[in-house]
C-alpha atoms as a PDB file:
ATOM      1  CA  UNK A   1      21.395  64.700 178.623  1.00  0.00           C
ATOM      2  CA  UNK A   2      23.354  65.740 181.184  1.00  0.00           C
ATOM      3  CA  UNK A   3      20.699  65.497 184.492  1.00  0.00           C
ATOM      4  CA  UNK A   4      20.875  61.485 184.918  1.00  0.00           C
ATOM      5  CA  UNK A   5      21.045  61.485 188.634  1.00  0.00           C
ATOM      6  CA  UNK A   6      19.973  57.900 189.083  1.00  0.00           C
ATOM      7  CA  UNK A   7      18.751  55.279 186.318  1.00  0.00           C
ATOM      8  CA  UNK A   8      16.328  52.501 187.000  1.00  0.00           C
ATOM      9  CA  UNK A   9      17.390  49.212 185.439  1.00  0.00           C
ATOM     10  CA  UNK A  10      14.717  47.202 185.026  1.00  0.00           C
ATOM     11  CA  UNK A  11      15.245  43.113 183.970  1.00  0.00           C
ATOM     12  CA  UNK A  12      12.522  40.589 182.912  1.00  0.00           C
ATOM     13  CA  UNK A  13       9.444  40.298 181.279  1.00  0.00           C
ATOM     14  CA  UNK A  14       6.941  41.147 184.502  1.00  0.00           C
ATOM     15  CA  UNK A  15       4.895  43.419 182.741  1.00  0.00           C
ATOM     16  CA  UNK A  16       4.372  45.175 186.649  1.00  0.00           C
ATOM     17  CA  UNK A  17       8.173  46.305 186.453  1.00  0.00           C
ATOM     18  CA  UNK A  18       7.298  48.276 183.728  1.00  0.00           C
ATOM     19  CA  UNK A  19       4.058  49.523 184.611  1.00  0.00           C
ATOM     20  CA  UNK A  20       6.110  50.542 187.985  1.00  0.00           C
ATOM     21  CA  UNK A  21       8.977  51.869 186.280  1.00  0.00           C
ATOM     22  CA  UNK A  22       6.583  54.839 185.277  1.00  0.00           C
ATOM     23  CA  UNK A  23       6.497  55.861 188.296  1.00  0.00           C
ATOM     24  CA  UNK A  24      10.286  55.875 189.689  1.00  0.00           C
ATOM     25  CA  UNK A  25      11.607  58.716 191.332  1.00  0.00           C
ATOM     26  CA  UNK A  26      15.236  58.111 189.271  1.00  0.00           C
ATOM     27  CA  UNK A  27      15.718  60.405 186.595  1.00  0.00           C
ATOM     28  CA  UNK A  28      15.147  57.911 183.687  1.00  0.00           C
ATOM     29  CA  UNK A  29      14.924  54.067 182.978  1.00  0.00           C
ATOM     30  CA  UNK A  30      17.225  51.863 181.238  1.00  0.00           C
ATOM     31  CA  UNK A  31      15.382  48.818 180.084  1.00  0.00           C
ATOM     32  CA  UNK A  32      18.454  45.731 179.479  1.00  0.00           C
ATOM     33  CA  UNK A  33      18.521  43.586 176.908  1.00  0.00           C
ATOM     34  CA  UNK A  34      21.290  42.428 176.925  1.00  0.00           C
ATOM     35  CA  UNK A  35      21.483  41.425 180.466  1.00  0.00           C
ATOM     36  CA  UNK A  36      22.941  37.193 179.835  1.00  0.00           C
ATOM     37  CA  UNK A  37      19.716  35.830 182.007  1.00  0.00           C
ATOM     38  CA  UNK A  38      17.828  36.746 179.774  1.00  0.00           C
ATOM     39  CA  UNK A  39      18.844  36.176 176.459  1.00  0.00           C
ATOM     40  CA  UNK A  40      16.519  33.723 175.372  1.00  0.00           C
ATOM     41  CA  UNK A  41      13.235  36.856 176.485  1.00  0.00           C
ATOM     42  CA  UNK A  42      14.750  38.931 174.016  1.00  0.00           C
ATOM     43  CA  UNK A  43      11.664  39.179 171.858  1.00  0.00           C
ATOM     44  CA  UNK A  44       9.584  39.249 174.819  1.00  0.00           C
ATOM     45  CA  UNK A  45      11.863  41.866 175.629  1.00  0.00           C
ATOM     46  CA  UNK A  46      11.699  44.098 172.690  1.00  0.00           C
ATOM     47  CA  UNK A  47       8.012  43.378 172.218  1.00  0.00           C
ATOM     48  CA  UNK A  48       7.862  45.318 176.239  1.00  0.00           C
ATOM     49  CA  UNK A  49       9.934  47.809 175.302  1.00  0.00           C
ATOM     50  CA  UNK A  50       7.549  48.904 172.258  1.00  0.00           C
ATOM     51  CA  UNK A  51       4.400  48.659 174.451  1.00  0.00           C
ATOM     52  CA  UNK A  52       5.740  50.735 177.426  1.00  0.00           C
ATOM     53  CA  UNK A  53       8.460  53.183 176.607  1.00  0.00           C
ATOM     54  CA  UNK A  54       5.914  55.388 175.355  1.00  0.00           C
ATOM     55  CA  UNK A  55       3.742  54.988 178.614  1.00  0.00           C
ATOM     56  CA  UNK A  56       7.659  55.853 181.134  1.00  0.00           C
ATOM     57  CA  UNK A  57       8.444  58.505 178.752  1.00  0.00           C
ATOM     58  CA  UNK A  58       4.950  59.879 179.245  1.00  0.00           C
ATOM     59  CA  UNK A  59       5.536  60.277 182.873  1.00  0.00           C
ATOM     60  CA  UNK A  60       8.206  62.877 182.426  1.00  0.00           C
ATOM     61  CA  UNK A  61      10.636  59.590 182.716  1.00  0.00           C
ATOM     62  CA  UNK A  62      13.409  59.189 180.202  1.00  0.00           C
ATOM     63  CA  UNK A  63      13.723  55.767 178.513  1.00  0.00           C
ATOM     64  CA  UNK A  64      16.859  53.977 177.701  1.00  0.00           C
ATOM     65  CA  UNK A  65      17.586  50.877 176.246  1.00  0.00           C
ATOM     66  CA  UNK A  66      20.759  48.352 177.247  1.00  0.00           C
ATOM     67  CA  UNK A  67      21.409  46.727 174.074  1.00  0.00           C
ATOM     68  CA  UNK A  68      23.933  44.190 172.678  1.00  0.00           C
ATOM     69  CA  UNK A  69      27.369  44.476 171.751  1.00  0.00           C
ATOM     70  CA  UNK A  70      28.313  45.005 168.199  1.00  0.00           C
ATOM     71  CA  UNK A  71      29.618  41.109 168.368  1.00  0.00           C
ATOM     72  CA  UNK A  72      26.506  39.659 169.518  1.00  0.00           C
ATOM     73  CA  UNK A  73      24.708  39.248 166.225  1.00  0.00           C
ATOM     74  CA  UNK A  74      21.583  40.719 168.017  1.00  0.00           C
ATOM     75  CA  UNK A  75      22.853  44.920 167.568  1.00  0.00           C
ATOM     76  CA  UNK A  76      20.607  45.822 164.751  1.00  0.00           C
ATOM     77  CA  UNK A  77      17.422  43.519 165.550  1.00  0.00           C
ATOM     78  CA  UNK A  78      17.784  45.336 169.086  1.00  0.00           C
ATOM     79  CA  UNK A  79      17.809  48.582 167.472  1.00  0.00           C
ATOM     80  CA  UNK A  80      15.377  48.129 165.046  1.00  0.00           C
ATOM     81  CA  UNK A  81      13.265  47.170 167.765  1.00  0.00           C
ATOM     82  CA  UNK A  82      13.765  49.976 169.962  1.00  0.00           C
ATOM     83  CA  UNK A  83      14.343  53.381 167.945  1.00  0.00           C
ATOM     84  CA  UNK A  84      11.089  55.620 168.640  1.00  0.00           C
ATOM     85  CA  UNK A  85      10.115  59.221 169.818  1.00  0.00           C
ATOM     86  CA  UNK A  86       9.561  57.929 173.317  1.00  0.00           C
ATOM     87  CA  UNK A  87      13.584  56.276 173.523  1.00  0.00           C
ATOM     88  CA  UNK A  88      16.212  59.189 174.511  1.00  0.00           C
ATOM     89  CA  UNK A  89      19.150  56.688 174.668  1.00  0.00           C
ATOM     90  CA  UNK A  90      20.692  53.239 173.547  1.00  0.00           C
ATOM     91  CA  UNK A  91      23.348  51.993 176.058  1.00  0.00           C
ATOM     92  CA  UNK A  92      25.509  50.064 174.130  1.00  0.00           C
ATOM     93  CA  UNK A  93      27.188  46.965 176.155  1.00  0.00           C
ATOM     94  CA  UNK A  94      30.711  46.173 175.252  1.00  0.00           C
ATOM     95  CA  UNK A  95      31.978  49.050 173.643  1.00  0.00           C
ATOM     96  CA  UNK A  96      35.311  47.922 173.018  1.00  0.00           C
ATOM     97  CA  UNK A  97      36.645  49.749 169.265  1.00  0.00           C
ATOM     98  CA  UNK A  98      35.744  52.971 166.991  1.00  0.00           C
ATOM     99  CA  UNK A  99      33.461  50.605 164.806  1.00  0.00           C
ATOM    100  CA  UNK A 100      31.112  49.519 167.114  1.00  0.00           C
ATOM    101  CA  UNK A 101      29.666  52.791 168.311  1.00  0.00           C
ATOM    102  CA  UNK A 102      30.201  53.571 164.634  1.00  0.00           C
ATOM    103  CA  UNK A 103      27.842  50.834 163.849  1.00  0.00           C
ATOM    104  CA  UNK A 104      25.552  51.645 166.511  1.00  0.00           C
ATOM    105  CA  UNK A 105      25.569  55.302 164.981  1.00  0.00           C
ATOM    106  CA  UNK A 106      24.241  54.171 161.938  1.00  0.00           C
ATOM    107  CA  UNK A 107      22.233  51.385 162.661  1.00  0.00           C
ATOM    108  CA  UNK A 108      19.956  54.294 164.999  1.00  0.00           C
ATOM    109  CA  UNK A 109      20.214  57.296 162.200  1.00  0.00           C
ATOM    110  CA  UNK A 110      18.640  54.935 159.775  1.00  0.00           C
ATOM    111  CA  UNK A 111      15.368  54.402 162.146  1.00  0.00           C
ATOM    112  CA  UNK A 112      15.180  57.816 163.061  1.00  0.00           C
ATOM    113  CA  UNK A 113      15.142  58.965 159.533  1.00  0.00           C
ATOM    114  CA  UNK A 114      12.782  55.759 158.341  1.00  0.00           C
ATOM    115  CA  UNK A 115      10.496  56.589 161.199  1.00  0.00           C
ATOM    116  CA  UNK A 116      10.548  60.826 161.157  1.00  0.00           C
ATOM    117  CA  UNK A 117      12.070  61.236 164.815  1.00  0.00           C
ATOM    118  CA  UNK A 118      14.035  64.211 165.079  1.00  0.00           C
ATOM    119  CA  UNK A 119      18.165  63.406 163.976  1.00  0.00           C
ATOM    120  CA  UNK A 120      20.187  63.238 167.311  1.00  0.00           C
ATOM    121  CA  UNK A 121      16.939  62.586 169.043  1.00  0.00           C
ATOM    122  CA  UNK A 122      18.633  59.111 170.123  1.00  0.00           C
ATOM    123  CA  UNK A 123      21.707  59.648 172.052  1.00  0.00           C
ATOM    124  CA  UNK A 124      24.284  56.658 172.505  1.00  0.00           C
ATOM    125  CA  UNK A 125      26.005  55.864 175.236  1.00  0.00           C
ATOM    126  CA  UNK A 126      28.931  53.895 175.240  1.00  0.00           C
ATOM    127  CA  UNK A 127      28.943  51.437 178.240  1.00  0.00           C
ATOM    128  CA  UNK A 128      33.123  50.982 179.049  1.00  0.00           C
ATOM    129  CA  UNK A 129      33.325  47.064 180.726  1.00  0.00           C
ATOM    130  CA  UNK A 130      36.545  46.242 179.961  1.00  0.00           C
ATOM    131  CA  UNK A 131      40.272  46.994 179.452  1.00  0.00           C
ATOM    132  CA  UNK A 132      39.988  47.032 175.508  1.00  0.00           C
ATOM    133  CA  UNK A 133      37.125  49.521 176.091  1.00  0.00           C
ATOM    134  CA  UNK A 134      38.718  51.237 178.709  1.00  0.00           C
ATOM    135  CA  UNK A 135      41.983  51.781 176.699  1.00  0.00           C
ATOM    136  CA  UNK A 136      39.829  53.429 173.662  1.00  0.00           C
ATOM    137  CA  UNK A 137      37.712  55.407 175.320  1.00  0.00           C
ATOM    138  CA  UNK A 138      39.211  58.705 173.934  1.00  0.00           C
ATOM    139  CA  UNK A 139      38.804  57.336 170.513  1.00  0.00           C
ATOM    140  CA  UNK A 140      35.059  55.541 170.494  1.00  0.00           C
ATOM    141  CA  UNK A 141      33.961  59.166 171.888  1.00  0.00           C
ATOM    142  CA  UNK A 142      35.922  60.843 168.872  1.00  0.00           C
ATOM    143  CA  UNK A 143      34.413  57.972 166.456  1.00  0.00           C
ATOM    144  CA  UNK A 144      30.804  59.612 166.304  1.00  0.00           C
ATOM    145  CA  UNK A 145      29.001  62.945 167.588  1.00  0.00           C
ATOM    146  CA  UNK A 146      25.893  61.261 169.479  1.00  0.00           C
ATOM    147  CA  UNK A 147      27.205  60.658 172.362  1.00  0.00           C
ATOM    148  CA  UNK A 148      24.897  61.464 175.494  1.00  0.00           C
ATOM    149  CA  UNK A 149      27.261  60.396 178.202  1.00  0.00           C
ATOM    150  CA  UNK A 150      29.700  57.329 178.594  1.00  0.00           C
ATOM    151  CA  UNK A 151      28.755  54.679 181.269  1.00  0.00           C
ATOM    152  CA  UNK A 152      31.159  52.690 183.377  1.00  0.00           C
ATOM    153  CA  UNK A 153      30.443  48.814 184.114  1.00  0.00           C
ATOM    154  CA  UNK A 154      32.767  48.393 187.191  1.00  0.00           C
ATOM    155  CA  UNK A 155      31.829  44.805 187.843  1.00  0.00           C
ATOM    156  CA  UNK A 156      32.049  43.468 184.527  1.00  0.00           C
ATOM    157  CA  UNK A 157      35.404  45.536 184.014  1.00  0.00           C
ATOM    158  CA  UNK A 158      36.896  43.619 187.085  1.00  0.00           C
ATOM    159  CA  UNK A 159      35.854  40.570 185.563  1.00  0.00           C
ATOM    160  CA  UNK A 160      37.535  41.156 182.327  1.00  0.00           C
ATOM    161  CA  UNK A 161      40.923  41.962 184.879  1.00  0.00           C
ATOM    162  CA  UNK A 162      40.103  38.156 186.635  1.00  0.00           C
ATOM    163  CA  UNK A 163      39.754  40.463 189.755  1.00  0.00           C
ATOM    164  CA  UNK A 164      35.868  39.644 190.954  1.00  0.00           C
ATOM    165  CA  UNK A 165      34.917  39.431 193.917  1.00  0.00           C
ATOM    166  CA  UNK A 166      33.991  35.317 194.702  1.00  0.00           C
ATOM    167  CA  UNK A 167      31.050  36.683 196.546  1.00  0.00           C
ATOM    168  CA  UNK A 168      28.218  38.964 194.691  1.00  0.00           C
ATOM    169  CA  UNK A 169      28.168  40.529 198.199  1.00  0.00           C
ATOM    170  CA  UNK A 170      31.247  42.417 197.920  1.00  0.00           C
ATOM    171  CA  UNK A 171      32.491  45.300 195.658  1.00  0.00           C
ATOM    172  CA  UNK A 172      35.337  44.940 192.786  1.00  0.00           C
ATOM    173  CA  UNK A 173      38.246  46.236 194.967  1.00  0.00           C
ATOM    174  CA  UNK A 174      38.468  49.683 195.567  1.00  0.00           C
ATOM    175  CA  UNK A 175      41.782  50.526 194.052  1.00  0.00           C
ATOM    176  CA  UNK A 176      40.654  48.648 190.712  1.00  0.00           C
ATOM    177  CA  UNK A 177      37.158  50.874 190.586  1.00  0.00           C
ATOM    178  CA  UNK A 178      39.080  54.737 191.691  1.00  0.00           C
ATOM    179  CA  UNK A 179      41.562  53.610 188.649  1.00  0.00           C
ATOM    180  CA  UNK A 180      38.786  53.276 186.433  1.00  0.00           C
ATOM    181  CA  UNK A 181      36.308  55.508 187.823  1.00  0.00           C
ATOM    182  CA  UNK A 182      39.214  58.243 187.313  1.00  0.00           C
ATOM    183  CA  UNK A 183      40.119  57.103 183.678  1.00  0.00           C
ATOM    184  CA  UNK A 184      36.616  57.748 182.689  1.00  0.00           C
ATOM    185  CA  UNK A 185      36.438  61.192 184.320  1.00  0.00           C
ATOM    186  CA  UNK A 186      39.141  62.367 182.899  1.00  0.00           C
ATOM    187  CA  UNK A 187      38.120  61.472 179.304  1.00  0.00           C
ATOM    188  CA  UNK A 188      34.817  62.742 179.745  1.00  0.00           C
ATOM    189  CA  UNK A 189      35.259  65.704 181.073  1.00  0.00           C
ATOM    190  CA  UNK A 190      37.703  66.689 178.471  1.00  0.00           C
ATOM    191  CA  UNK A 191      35.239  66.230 175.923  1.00  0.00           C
ATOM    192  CA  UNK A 192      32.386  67.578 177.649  1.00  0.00           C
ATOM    193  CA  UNK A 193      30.239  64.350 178.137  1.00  0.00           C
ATOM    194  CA  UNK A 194      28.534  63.062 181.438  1.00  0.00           C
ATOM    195  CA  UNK A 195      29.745  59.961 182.692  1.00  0.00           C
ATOM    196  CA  UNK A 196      27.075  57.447 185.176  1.00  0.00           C
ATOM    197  CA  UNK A 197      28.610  54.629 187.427  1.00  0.00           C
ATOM    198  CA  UNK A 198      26.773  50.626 186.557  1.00  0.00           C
ATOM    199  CA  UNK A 199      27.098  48.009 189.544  1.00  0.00           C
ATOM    200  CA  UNK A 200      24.132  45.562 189.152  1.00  0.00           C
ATOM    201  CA  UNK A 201      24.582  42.977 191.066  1.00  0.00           C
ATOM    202  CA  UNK A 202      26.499  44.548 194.223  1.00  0.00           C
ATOM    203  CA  UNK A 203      24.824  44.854 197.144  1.00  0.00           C
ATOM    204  CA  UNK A 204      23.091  47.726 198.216  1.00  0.00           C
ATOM    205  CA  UNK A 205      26.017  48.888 200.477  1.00  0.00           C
ATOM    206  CA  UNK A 206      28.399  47.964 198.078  1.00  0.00           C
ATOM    207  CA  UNK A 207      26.719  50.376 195.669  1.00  0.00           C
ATOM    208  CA  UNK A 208      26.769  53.029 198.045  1.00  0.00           C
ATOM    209  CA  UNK A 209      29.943  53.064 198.417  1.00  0.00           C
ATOM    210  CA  UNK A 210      30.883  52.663 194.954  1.00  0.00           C
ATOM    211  CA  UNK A 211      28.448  55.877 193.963  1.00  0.00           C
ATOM    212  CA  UNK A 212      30.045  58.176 196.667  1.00  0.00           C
ATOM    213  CA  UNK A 213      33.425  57.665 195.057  1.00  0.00           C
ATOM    214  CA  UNK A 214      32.023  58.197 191.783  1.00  0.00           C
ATOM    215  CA  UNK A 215      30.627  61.544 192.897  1.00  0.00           C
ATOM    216  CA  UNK A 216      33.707  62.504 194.321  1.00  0.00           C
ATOM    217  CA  UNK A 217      35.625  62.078 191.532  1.00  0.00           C
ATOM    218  CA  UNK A 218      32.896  63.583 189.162  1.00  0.00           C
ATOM    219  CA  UNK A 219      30.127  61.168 188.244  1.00  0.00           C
ATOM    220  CA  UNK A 220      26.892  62.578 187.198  1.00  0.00           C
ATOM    221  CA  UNK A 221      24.660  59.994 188.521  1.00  0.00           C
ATOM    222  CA  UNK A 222      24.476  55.652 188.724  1.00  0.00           C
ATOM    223  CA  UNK A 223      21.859  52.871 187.670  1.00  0.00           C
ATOM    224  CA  UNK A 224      20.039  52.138 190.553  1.00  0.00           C
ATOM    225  CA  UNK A 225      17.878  48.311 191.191  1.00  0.00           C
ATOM    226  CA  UNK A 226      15.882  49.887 194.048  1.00  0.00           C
ATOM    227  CA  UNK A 227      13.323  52.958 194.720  1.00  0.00           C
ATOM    228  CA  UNK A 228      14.882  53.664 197.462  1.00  0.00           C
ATOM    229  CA  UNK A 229      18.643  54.148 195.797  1.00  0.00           C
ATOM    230  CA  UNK A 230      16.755  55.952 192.688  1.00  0.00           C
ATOM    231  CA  UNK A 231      15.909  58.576 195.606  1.00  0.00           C
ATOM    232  CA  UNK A 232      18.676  58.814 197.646  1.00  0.00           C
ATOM    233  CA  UNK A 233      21.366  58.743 195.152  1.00  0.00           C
ATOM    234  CA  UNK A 234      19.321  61.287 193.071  1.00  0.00           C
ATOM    235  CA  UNK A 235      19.859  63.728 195.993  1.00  0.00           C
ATOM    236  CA  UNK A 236      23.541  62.880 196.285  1.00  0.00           C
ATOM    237  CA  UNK A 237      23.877  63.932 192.854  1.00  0.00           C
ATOM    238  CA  UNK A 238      22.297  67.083 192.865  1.00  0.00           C
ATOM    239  CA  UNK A 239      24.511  69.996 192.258  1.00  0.00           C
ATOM    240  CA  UNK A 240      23.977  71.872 195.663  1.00  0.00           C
ATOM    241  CA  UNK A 241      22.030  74.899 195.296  1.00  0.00           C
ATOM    242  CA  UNK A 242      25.452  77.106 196.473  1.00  0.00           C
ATOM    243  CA  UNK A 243      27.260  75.736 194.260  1.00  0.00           C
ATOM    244  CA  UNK A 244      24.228  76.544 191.111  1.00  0.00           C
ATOM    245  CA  UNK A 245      24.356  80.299 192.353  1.00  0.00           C
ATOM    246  CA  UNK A 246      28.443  80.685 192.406  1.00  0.00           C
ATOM    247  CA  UNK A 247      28.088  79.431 188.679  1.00  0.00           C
ATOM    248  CA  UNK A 248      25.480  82.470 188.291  1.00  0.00           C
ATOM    249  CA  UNK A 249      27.574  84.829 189.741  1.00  0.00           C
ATOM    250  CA  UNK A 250      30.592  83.311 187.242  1.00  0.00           C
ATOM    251  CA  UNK A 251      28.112  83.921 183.476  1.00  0.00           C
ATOM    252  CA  UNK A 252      27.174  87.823 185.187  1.00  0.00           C
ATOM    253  CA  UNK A 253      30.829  88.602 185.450  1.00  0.00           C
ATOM    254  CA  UNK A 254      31.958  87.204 182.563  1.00  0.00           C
ATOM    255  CA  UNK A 255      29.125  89.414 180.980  1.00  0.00           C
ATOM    256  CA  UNK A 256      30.557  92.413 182.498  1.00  0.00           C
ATOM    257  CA  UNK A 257      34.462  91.437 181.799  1.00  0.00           C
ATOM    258  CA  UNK A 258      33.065  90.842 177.926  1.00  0.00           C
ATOM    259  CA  UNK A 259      31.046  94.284 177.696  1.00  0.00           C
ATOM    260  CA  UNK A 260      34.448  95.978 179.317  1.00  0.00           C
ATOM    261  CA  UNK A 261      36.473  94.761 176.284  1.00  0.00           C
ATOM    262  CA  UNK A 262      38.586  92.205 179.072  1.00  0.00           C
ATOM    263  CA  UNK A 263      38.853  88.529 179.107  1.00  0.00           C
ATOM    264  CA  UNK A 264      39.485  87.908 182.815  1.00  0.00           C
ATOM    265  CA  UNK A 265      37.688  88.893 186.274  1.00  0.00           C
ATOM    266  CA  UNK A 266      37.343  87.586 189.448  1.00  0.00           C
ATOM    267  CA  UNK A 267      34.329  87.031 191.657  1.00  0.00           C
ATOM    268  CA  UNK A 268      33.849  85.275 194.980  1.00  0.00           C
ATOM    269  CA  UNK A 269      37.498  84.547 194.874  1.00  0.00           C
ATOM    270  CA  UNK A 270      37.135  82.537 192.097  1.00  0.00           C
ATOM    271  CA  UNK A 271      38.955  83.412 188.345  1.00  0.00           C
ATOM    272  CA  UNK A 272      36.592  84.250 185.381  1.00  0.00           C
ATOM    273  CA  UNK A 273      38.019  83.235 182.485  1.00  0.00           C
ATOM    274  CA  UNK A 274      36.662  81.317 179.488  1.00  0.00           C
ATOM    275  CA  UNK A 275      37.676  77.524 181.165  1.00  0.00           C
ATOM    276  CA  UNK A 276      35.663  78.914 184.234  1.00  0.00           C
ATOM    277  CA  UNK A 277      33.190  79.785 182.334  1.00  0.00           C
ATOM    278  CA  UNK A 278      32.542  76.294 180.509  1.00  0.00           C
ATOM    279  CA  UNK A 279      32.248  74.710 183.804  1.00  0.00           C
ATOM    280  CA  UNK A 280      29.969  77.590 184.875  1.00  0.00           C
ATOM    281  CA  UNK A 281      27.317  76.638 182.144  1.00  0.00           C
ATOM    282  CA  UNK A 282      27.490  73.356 182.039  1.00  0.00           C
ATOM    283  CA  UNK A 283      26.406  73.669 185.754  1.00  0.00           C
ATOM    284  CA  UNK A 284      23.707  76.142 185.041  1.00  0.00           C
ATOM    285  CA  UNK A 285      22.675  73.708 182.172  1.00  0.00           C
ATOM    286  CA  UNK A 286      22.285  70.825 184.453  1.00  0.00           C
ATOM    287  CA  UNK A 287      19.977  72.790 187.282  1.00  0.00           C
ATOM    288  CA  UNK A 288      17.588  73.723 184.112  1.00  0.00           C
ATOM    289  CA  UNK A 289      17.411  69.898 183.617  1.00  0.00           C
ATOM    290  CA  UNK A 290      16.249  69.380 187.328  1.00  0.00           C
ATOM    291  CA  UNK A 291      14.088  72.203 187.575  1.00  0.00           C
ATOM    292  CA  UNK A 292      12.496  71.203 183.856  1.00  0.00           C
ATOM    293  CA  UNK A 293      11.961  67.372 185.604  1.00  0.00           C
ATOM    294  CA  UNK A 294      10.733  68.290 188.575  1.00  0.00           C
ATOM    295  CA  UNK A 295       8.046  70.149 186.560  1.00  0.00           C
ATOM    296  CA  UNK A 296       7.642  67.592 184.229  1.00  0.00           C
ATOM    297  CA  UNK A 297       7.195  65.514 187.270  1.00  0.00           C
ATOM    298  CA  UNK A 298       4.210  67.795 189.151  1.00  0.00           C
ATOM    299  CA  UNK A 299       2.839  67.938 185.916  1.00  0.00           C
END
């Protein structure tokens, strides 16, 4: 799971969202939850989950599922409700300590194995929206091996700081997000996970903003609330073709320096070694996830 370019989140129980949703030009959809206006939908809410996820996933779409925090009371009935063939990840909101993605863990290995989907088939990803979580990042992604990618909720996080902006027009302050947004980078990268960027109630140019500084400083992709962000911010994310073919060039001369009996070359100015050549793959491994949707897409 590391191509997730641009997420639709989708709110509400208009059964047209959904039956739009299939057609979205993000990468995958994340179906919330746990979103607070609509707490009191939340059978509704699972009940459209069931009936479409198989229909999005279908369409070469991924489907993910927001669900509650560990301290909600509502963490197993949403995962119980949502654990299928046709899910590929549960977001968990409020990831704050070790045990809750533990419990998470467990609460989706039990429906995978009750209801024969493949072990690992769900990913989790922890959603960070607060300085607790923030703080124990390195150890909730240490805590459990199912981790997909981690997700950063940069409004909700400035809320927990008393720092929100009085108007949903304007951004969490800059500073506040590049701290975070850098804190999270770091700790993914070092253990090899994806990280995605959550604003969802900025404003459109609010969000732009806030996803080119997440690409810059080594997002993989955001949740989008529009068709028109899932496409532009899709492209943004792309790893530029160049960039794919340097990472080529990187595997082929490590290949050689290995065959020679060495353990360091050079090519294009840039140092083969074995760090190089992690980053190298795990760039080649993301192009074969947009060239595999794009099929999946035509198809």
């Amino acid at each position: 799971m590391v191509a997730i370019r641009s997420i639709l989140l989708i709110r509400g129980t208009n059964p047209a969202t959904y039956e739009a949703a299939a057609s979205t030009g993000a990468d995958a959809v994340v179906i919330d939850l746990a979103a607070p206006e609509t707490h009191r939908d939340r059978a509704a809410l699972r009940a459209l989950v069931a009936r479409h996820a198989p229909l999005i996933a279908r369409r070469g779409r991924e489907v993910h599922v927001r669900v509650s925090d560990a301290r909600s009371g509502e963490l197993d009935a949403d995962i119980e409700a949502v654990v299928s063939a046709s899910v590929r990840a549960v977001l968990l909101a409020g990831a704050e300590e070790p045990q809750d993605v533990r419990d998470a863990d467990v609460a989706i290995r039990q429906r995978e194995m009750r209801r024969k989907v493949a072990p690992g088939h769900v990913r989790l990803i922890p959603e960070i929206d607060s300085a607790a979580g923030l703080r124990a990042l390195p150890q909730l992604i240490a805590a459990v091996d199912r981790h997909g990618a981690v997700a950063l909720n940069i409004e909700l996080l400035a809320h927990d700081l008393g720092v929100a902006p009085s108007s949903g027009h304007l951004a969490p302050t800059m500073p506040l997000a590049e701290h975070a947004m850098a804190a999270v980078s770091f700790e993914a990268a070092a253990s090899g996970l994806p990280w995605v960027l959550l604003a969802p109630h900025a404003d459109h140019g609010a969000r732009s903003a806030l996803a080119t500084r997440a690409h810059a400083m080594g997002a993989s992709g955001v949740y989008v609330r529009s068709e028109s962000e899932a496409v532009g911010f899709r492209q943004l994310f792309t790893v530029p073709r160049a960039r794919v073919e340097q990472a080529r060039a990187v595997l082929d001369e490590w290949e050689r320096v290995r065959t020679a009996g060495d353990w360091v070359g050079t090519v294009n100015d840039e140092l083969v070694d074995r760090r190089s050549v992690r980053r190298a793959r795990r760039i080649v491994a993301q192009d074969a996830e947009y060239q595999s949707e794009d099929r999946s897409r035509r198809s």
